[in-house]
PDB file of N, CA and C in Angstrom:
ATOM      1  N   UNK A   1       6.163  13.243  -9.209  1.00  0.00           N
ATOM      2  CA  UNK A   1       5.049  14.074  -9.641  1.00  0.00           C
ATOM      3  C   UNK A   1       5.256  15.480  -9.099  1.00  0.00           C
ATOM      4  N   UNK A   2       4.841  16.132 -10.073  1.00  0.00           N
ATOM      5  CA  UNK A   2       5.383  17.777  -9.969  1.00  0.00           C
ATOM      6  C   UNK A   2       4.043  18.068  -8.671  1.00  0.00           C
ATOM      7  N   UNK A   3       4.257  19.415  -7.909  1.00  0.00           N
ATOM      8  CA  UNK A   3       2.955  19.418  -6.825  1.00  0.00           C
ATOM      9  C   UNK A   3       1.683  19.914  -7.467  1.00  0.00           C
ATOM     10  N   UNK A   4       2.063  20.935  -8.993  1.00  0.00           N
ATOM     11  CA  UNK A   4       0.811  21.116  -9.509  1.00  0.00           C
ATOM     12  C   UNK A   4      -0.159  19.996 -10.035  1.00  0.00           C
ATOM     13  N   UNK A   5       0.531  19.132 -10.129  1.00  0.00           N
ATOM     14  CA  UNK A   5      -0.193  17.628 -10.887  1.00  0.00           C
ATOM     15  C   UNK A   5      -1.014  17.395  -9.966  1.00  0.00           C
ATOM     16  N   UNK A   6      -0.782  16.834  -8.580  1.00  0.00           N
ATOM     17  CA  UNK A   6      -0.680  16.663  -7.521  1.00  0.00           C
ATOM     18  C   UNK A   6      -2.429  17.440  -7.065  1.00  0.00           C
ATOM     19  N   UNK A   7      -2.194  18.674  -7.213  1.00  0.00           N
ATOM     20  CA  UNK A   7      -3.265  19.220  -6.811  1.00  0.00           C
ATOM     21  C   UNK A   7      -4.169  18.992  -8.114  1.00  0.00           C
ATOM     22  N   UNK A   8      -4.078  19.144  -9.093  1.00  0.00           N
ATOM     23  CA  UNK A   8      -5.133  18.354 -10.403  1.00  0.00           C
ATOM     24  C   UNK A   8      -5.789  17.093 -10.009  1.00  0.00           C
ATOM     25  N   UNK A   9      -4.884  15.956  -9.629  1.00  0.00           N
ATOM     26  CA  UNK A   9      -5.207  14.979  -9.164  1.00  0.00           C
ATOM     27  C   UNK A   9      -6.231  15.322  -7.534  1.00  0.00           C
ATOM     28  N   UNK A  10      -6.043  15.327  -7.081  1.00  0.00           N
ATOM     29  CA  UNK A  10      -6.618  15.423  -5.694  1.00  0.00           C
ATOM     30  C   UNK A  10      -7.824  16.402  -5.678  1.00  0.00           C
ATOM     31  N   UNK A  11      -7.770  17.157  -6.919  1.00  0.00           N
ATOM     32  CA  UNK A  11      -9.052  17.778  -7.232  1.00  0.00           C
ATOM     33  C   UNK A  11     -10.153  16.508  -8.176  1.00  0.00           C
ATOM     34  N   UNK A  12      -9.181  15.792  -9.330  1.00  0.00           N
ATOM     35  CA  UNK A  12     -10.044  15.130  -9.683  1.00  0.00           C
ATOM     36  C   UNK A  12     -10.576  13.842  -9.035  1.00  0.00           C
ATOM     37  N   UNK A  13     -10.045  13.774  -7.914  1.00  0.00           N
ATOM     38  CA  UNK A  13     -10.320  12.607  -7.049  1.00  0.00           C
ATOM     39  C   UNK A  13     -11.762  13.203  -6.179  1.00  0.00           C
ATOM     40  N   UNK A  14     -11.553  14.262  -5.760  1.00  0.00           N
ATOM     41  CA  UNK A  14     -12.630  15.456  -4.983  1.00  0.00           C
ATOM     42  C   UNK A  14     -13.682  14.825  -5.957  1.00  0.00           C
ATOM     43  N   UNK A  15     -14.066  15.039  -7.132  1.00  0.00           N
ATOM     44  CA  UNK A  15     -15.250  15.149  -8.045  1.00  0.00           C
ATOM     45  C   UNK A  15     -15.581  13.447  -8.562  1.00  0.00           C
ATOM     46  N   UNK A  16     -14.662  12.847  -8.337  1.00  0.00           N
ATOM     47  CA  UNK A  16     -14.972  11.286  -8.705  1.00  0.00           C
ATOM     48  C   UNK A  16     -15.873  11.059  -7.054  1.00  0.00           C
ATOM     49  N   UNK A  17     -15.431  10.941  -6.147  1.00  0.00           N
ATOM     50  CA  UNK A  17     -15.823  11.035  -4.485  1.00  0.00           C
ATOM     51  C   UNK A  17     -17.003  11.430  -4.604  1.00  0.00           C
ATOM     52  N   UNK A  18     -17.311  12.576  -5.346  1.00  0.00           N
ATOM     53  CA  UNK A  18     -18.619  13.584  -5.038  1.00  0.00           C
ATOM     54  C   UNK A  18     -19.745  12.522  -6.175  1.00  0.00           C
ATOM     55  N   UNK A  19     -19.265  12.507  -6.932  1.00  0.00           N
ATOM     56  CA  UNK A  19     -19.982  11.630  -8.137  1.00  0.00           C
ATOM     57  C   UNK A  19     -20.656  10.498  -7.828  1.00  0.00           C
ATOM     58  N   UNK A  20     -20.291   9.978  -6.847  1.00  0.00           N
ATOM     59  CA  UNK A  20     -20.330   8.461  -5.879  1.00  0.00           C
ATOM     60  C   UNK A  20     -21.259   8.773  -4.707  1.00  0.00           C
ATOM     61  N   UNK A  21     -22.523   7.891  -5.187  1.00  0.00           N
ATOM     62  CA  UNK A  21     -23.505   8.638  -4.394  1.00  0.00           C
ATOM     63  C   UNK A  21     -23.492   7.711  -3.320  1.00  0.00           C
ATOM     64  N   UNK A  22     -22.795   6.399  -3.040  1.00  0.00           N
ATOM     65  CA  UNK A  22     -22.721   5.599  -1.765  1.00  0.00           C
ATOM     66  C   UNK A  22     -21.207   5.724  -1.273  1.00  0.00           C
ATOM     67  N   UNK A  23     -20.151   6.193  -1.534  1.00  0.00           N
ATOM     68  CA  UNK A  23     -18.620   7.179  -0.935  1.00  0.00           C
ATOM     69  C   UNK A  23     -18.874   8.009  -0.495  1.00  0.00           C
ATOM     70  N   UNK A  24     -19.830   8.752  -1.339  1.00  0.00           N
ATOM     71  CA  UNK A  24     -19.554  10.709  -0.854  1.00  0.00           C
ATOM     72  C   UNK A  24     -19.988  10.443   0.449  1.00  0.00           C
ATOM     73  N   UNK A  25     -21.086  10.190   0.806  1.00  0.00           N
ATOM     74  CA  UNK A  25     -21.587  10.222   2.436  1.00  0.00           C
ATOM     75  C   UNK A  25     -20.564   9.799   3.384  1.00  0.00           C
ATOM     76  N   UNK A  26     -19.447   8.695   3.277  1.00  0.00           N
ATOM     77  CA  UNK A  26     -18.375   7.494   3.989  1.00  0.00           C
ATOM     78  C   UNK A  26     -17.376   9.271   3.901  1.00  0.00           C
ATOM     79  N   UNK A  27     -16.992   9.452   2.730  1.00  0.00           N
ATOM     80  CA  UNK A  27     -15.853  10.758   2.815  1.00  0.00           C
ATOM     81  C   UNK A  27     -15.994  11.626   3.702  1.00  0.00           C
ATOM     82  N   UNK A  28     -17.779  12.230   3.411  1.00  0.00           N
ATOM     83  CA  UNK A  28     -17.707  13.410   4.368  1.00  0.00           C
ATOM     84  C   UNK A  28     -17.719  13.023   5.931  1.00  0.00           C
ATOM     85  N   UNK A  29     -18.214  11.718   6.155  1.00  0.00           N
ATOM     86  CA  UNK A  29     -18.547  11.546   7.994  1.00  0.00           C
ATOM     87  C   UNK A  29     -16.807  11.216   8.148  1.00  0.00           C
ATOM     88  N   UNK A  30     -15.664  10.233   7.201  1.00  0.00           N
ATOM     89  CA  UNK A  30     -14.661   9.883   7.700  1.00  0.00           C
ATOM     90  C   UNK A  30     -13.937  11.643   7.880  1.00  0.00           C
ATOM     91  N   UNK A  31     -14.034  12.587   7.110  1.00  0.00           N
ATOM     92  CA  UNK A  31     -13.334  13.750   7.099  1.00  0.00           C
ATOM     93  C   UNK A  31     -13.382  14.647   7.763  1.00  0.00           C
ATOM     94  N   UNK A  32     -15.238  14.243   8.111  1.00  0.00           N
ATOM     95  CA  UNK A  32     -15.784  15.705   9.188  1.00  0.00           C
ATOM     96  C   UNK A  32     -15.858  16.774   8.174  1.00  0.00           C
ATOM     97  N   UNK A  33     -16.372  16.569   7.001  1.00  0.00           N
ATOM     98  CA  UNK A  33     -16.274  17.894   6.079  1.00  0.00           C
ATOM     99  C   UNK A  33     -18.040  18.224   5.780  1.00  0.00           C
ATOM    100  N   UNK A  34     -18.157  19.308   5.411  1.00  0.00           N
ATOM    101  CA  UNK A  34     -19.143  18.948   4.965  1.00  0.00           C
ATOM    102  C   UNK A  34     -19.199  19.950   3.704  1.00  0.00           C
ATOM    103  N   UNK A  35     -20.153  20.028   3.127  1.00  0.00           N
ATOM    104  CA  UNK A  35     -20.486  20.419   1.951  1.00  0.00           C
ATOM    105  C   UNK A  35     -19.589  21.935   1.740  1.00  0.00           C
ATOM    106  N   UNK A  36     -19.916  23.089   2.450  1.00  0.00           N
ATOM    107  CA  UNK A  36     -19.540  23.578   2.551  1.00  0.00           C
ATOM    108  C   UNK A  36     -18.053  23.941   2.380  1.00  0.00           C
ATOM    109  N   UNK A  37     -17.300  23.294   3.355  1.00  0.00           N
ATOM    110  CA  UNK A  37     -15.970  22.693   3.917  1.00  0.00           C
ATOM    111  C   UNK A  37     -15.726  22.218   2.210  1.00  0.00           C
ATOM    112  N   UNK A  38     -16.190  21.460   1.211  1.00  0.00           N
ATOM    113  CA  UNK A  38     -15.622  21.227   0.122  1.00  0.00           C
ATOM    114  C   UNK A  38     -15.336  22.272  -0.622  1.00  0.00           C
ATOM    115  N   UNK A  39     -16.241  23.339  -0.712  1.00  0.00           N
ATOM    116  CA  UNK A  39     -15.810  24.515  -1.444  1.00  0.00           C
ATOM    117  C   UNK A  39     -15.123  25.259  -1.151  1.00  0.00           C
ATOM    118  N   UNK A  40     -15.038  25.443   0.267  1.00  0.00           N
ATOM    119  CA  UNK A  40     -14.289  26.879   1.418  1.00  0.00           C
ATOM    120  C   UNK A  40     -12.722  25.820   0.788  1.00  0.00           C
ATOM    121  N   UNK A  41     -12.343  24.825   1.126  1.00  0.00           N
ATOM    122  CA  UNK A  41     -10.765  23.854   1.716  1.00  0.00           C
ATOM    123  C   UNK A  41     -10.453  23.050   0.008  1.00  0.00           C
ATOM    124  N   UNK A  42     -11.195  23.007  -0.748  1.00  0.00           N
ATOM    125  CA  UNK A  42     -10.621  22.397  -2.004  1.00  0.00           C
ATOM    126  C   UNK A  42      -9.449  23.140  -2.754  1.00  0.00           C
ATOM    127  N   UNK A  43      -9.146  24.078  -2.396  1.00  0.00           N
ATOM    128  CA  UNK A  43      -7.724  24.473  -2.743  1.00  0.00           C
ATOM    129  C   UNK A  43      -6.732  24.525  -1.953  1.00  0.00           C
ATOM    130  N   UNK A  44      -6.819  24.229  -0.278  1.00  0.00           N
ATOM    131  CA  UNK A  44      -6.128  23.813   0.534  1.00  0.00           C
ATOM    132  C   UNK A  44      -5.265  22.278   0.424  1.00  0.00           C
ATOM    133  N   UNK A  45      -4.097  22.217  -0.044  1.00  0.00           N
ATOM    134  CA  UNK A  45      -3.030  21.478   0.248  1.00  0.00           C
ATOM    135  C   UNK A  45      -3.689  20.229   1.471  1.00  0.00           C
ATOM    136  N   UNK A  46      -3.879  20.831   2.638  1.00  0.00           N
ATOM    137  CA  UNK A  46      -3.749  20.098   3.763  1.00  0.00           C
ATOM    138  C   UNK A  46      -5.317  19.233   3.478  1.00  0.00           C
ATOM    139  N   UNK A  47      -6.063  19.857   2.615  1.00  0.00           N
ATOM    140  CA  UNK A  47      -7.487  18.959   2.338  1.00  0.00           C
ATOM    141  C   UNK A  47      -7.264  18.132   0.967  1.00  0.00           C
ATOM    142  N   UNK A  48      -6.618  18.578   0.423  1.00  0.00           N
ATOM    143  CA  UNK A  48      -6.037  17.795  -0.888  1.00  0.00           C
ATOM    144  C   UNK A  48      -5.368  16.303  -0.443  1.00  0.00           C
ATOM    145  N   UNK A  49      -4.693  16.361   0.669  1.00  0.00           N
ATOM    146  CA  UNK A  49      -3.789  15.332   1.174  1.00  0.00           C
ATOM    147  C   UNK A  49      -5.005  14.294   1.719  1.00  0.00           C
ATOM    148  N   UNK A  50      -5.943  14.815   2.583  1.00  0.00           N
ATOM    149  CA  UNK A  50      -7.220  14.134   3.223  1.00  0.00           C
ATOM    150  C   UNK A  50      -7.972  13.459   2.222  1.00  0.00           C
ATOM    151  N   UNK A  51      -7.905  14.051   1.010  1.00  0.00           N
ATOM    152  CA  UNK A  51      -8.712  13.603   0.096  1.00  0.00           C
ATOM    153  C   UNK A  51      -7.965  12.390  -0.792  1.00  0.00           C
ATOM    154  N   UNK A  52      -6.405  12.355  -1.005  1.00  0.00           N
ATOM    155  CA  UNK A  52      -6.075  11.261  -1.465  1.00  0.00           C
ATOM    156  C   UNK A  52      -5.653  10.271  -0.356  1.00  0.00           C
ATOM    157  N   UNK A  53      -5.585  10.895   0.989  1.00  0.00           N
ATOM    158  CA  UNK A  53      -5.241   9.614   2.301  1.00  0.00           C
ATOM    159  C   UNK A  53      -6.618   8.911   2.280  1.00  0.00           C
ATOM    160  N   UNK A  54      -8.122   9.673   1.931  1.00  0.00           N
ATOM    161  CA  UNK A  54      -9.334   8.687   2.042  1.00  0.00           C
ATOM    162  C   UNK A  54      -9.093   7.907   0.866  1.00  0.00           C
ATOM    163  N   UNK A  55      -8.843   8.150  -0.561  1.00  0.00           N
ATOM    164  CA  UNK A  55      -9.115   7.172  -1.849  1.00  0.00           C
ATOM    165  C   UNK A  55      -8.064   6.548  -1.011  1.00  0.00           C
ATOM    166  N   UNK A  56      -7.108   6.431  -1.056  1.00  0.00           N
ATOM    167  CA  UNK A  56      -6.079   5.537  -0.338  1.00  0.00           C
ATOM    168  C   UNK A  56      -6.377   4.294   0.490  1.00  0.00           C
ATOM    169  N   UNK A  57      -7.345   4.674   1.072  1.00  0.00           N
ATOM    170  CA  UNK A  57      -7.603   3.533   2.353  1.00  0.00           C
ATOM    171  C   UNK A  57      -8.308   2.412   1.648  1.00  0.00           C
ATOM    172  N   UNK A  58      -8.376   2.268   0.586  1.00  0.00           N
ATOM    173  CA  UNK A  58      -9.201   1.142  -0.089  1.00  0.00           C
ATOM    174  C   UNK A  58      -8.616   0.906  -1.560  1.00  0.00           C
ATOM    175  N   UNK A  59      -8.230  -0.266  -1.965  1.00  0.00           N
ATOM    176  CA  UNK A  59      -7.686  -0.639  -3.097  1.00  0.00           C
ATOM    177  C   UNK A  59      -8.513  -0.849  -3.933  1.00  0.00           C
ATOM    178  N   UNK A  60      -9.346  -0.680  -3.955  1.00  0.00           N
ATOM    179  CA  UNK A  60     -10.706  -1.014  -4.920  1.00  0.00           C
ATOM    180  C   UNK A  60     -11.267   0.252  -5.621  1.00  0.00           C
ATOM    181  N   UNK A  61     -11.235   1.552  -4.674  1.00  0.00           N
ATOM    182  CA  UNK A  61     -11.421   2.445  -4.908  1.00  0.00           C
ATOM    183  C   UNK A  61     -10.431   3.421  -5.891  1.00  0.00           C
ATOM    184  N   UNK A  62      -9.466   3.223  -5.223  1.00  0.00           N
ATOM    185  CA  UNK A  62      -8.035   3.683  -5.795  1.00  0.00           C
ATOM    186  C   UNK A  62      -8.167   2.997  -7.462  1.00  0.00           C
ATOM    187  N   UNK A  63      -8.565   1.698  -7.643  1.00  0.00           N
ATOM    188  CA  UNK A  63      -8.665   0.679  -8.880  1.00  0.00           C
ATOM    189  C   UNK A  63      -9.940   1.925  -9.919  1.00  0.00           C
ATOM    190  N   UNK A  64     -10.825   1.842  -9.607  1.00  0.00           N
ATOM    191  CA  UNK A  64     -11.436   2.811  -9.911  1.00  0.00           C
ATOM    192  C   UNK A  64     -11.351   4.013 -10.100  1.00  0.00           C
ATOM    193  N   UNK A  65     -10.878   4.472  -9.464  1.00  0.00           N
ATOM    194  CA  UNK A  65     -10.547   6.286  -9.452  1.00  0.00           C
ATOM    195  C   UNK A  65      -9.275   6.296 -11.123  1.00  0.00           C
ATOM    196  N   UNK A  66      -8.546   5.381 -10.671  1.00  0.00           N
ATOM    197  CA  UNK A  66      -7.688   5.095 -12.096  1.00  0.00           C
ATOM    198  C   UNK A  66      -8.132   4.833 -13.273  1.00  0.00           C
ATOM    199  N   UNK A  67      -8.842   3.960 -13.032  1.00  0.00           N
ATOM    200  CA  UNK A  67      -9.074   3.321 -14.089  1.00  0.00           C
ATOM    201  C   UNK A  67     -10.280   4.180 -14.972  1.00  0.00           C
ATOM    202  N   UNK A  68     -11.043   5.156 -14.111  1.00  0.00           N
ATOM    203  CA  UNK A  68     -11.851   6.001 -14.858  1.00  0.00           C
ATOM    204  C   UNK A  68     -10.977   7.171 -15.216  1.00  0.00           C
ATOM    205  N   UNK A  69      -9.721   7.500 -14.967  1.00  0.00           N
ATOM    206  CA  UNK A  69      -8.726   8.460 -15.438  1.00  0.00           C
ATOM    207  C   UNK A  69      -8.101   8.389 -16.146  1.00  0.00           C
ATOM    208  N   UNK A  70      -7.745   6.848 -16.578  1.00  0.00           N
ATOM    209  CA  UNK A  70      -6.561   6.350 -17.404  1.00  0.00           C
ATOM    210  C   UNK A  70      -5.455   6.747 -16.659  1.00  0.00           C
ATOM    211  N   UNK A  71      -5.544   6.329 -15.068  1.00  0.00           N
ATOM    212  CA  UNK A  71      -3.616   6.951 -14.723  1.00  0.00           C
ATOM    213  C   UNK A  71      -3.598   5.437 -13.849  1.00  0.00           C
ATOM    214  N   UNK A  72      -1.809   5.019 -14.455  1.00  0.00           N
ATOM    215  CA  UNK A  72      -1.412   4.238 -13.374  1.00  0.00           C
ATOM    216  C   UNK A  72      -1.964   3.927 -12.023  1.00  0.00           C
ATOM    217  N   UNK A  73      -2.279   3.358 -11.182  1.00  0.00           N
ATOM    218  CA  UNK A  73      -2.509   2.752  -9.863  1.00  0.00           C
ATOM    219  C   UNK A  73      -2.233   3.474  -8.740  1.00  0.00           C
ATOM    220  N   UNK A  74      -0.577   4.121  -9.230  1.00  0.00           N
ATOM    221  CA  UNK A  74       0.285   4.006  -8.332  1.00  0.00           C
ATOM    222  C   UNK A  74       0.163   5.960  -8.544  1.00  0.00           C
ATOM    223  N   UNK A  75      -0.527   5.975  -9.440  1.00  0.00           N
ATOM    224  CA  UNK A  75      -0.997   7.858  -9.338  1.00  0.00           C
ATOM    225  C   UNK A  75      -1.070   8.562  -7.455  1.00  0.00           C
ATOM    226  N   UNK A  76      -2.108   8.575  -7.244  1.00  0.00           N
ATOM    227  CA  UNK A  76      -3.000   8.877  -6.066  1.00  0.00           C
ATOM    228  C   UNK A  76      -1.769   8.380  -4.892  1.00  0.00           C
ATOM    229  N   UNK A  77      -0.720   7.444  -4.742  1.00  0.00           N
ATOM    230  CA  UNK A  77       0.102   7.533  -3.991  1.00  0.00           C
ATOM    231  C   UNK A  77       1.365   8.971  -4.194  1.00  0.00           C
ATOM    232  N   UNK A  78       1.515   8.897  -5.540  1.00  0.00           N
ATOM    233  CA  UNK A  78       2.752   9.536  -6.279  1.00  0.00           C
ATOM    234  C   UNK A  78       2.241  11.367  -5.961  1.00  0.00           C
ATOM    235  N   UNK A  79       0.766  11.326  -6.025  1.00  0.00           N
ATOM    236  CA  UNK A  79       0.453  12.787  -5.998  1.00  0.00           C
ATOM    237  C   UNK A  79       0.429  12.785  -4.410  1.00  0.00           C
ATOM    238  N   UNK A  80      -0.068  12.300  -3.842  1.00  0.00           N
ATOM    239  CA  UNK A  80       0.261  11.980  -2.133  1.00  0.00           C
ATOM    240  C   UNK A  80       1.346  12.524  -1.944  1.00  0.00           C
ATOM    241  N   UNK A  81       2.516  11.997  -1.923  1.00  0.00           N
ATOM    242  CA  UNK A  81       3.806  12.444  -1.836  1.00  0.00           C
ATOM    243  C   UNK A  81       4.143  13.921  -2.022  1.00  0.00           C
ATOM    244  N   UNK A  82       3.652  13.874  -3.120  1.00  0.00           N
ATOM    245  CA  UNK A  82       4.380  15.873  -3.884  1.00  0.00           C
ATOM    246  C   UNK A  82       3.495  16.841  -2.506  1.00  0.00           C
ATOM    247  N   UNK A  83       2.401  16.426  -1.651  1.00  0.00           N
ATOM    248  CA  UNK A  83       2.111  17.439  -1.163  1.00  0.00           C
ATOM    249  C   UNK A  83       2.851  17.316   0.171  1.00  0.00           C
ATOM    250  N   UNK A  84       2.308  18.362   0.814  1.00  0.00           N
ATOM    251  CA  UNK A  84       3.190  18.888   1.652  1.00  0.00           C
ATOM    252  C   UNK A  84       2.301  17.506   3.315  1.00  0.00           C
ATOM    253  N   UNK A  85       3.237  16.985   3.979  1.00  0.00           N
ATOM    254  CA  UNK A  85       2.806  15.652   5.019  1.00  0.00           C
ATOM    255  C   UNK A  85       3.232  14.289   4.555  1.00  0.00           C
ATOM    256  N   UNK A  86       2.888  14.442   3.078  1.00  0.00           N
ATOM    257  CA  UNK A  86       3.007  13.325   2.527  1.00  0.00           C
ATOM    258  C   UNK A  86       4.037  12.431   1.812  1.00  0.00           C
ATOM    259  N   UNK A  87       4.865  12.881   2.751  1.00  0.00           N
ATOM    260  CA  UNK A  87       6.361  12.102   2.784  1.00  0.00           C
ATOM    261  C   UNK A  87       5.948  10.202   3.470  1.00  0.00           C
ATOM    262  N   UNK A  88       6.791   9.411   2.873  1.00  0.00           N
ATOM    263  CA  UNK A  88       6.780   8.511   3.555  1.00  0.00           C
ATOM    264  C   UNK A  88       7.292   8.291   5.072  1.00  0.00           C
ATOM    265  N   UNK A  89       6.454   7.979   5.761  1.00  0.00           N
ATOM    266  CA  UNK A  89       7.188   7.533   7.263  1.00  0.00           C
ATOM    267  C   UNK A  89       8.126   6.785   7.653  1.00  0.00           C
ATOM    268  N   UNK A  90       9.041   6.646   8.084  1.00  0.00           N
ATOM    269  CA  UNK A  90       9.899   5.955   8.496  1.00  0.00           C
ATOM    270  C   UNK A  90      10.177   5.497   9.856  1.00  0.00           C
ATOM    271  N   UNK A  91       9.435   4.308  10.462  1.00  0.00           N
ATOM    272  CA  UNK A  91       9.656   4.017  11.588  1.00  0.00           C
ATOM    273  C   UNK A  91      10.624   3.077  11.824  1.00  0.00           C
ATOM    274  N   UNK A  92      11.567   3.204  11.131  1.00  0.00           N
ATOM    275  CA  UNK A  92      13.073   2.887  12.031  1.00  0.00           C
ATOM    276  C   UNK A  92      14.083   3.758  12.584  1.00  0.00           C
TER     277      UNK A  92
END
């Protein structure tokens, strides 16, 4: 995934999150963001990444976020990657 996709995605993940009136509250206390912080950092890379590491932490959510997009599963990992942290780890 190209990094502009990447940031499309992680924006439209931002507005699915916000849409979700029992998530949005779980996002902002897990992120420390607050309202504000969404408008000032939503074009920030490094909040883009926060925002698909939270859909991430739950497979159910991730199931959803797709499935109201029409994108593969495996989207929200793939745009993960293109940004900048979001290399896979390698602990060997």
């Amino acid at each position: 995934m190209q990094q502009e996709s990447a940031h499309v995605l992680a924006l439209q993940a931002l507005a699915w999150l916000a849409a979700d009136d029992e998530l949005f509250p779980t996002f902002l206390n897990a992120t420390g963001a607050s309202i504000g912080d969404l408008r000032d950092r939503a074009g920030d890379v490094d909040f883009q990444g926060a925002i698909l590491d939270f859909l991430m932490m739950d497979d159910h959510w991730v199931i959803a976020f797709c499935d109201q997009h029409a994108l593969p599963y495996t989207a929200p990992l793939a745009a993960r990657a293109a940004l900048p942290g979001g290399a896979p780890v390698h602990w060997t």
